[in-house]
C-alpha atoms as a PDB file:
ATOM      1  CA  UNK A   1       4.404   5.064 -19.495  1.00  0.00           C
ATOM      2  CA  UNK A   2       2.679   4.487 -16.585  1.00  0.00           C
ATOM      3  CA  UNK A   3      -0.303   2.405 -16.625  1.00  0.00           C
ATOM      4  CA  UNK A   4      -2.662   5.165 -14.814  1.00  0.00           C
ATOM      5  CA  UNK A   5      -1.371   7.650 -17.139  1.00  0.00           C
ATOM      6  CA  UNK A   6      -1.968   5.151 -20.411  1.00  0.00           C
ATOM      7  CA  UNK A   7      -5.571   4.374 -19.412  1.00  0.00           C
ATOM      8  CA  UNK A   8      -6.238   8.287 -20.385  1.00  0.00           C
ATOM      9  CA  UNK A   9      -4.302   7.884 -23.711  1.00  0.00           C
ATOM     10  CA  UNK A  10      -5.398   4.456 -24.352  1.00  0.00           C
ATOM     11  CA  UNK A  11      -9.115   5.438 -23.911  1.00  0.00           C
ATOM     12  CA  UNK A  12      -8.948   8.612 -26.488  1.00  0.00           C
ATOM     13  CA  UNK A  13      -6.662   6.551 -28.938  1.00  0.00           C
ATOM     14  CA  UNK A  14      -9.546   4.369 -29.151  1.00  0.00           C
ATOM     15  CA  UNK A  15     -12.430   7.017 -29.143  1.00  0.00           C
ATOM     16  CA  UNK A  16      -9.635   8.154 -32.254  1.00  0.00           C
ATOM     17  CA  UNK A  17      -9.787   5.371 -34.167  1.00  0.00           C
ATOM     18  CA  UNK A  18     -13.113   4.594 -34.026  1.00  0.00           C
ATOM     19  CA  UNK A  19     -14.161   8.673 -34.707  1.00  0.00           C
ATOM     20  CA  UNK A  20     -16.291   8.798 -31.280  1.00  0.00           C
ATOM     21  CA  UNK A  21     -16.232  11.892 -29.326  1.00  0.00           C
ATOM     22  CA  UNK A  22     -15.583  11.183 -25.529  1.00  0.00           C
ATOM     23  CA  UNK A  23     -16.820  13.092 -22.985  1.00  0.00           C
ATOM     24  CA  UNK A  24     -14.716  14.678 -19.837  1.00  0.00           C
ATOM     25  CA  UNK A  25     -17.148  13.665 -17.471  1.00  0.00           C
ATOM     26  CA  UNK A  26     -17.586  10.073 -18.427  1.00  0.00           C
ATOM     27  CA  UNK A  27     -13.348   9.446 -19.514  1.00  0.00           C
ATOM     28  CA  UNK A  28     -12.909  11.180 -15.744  1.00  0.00           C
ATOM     29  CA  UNK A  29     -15.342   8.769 -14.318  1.00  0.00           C
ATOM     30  CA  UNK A  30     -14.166   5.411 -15.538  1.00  0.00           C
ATOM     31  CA  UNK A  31     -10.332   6.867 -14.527  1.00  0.00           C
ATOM     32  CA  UNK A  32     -11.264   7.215 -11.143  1.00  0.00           C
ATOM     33  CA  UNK A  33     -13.154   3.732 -11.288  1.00  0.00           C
ATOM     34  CA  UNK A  34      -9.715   2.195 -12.789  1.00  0.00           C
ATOM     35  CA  UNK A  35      -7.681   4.258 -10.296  1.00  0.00           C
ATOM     36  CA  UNK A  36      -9.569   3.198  -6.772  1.00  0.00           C
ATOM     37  CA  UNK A  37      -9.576  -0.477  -8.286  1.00  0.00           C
ATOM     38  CA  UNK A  38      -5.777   0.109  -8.267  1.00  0.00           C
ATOM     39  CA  UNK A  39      -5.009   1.620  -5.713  1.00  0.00           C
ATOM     40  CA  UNK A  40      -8.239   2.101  -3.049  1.00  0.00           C
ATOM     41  CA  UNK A  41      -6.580   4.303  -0.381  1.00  0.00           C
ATOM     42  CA  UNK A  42      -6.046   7.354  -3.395  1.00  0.00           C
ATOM     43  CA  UNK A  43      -7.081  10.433  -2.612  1.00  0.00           C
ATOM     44  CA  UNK A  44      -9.360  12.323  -4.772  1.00  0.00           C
ATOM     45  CA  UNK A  45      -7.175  15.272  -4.857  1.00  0.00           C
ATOM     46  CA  UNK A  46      -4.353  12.758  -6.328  1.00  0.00           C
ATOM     47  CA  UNK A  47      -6.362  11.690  -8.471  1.00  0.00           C
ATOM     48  CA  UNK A  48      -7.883  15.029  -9.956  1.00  0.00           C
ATOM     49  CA  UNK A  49      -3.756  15.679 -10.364  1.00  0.00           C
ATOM     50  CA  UNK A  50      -3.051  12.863 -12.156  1.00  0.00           C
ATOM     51  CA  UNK A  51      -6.311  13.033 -14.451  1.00  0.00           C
ATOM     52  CA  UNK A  52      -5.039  16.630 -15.528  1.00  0.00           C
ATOM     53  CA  UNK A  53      -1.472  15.599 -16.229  1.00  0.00           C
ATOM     54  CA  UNK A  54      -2.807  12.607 -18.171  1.00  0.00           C
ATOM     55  CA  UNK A  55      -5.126  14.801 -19.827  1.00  0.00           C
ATOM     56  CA  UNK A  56      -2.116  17.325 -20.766  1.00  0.00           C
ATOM     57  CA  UNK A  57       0.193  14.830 -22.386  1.00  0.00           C
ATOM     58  CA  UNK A  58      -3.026  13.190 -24.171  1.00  0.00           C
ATOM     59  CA  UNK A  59      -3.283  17.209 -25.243  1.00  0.00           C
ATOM     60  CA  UNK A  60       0.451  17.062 -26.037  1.00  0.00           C
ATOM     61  CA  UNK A  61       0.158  13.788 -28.568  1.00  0.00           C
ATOM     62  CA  UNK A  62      -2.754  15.332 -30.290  1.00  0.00           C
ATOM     63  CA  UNK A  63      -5.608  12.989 -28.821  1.00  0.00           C
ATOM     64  CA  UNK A  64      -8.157  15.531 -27.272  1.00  0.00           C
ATOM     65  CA  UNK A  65      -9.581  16.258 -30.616  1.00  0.00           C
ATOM     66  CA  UNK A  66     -12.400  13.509 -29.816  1.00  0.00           C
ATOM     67  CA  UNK A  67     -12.589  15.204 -26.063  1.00  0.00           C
ATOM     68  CA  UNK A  68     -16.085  16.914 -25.275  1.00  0.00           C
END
């Protein structure tokens, strides 16, 4: 897996096994932080994209349970 797309999982697998509830807002934040850090010419539209689809397989694996 890609390491954008594992920060995502890798954030709410943590939130998980510690039984924390995560907010949107703040998981979205520190993604985009990560993500300009990366790669500083990203657009936010790319990102927004790639935050969704991250958010969707995270969805997929069962991890948004701790998502708020």
């Amino acid at each position: 897996m890609d390491k954008d797309l594992a920060f995502i999982q890798t954030s709410l697998e943590a939130a998980k096994s510690r039984n924390l509830k995560v907010s949107e807002g703040r998981l979205r934040s520190d993604y985009y932080a990560f993500m300009q850090e990366q790669f500083p010419t990203i657009h936010k539209r790319n990102l927004d994209t790639i935050f969704s689809q991250g958010l969707y397989y995270s969805w997929k694996d069962g991890l948004t349970n701790n998502l708020e």
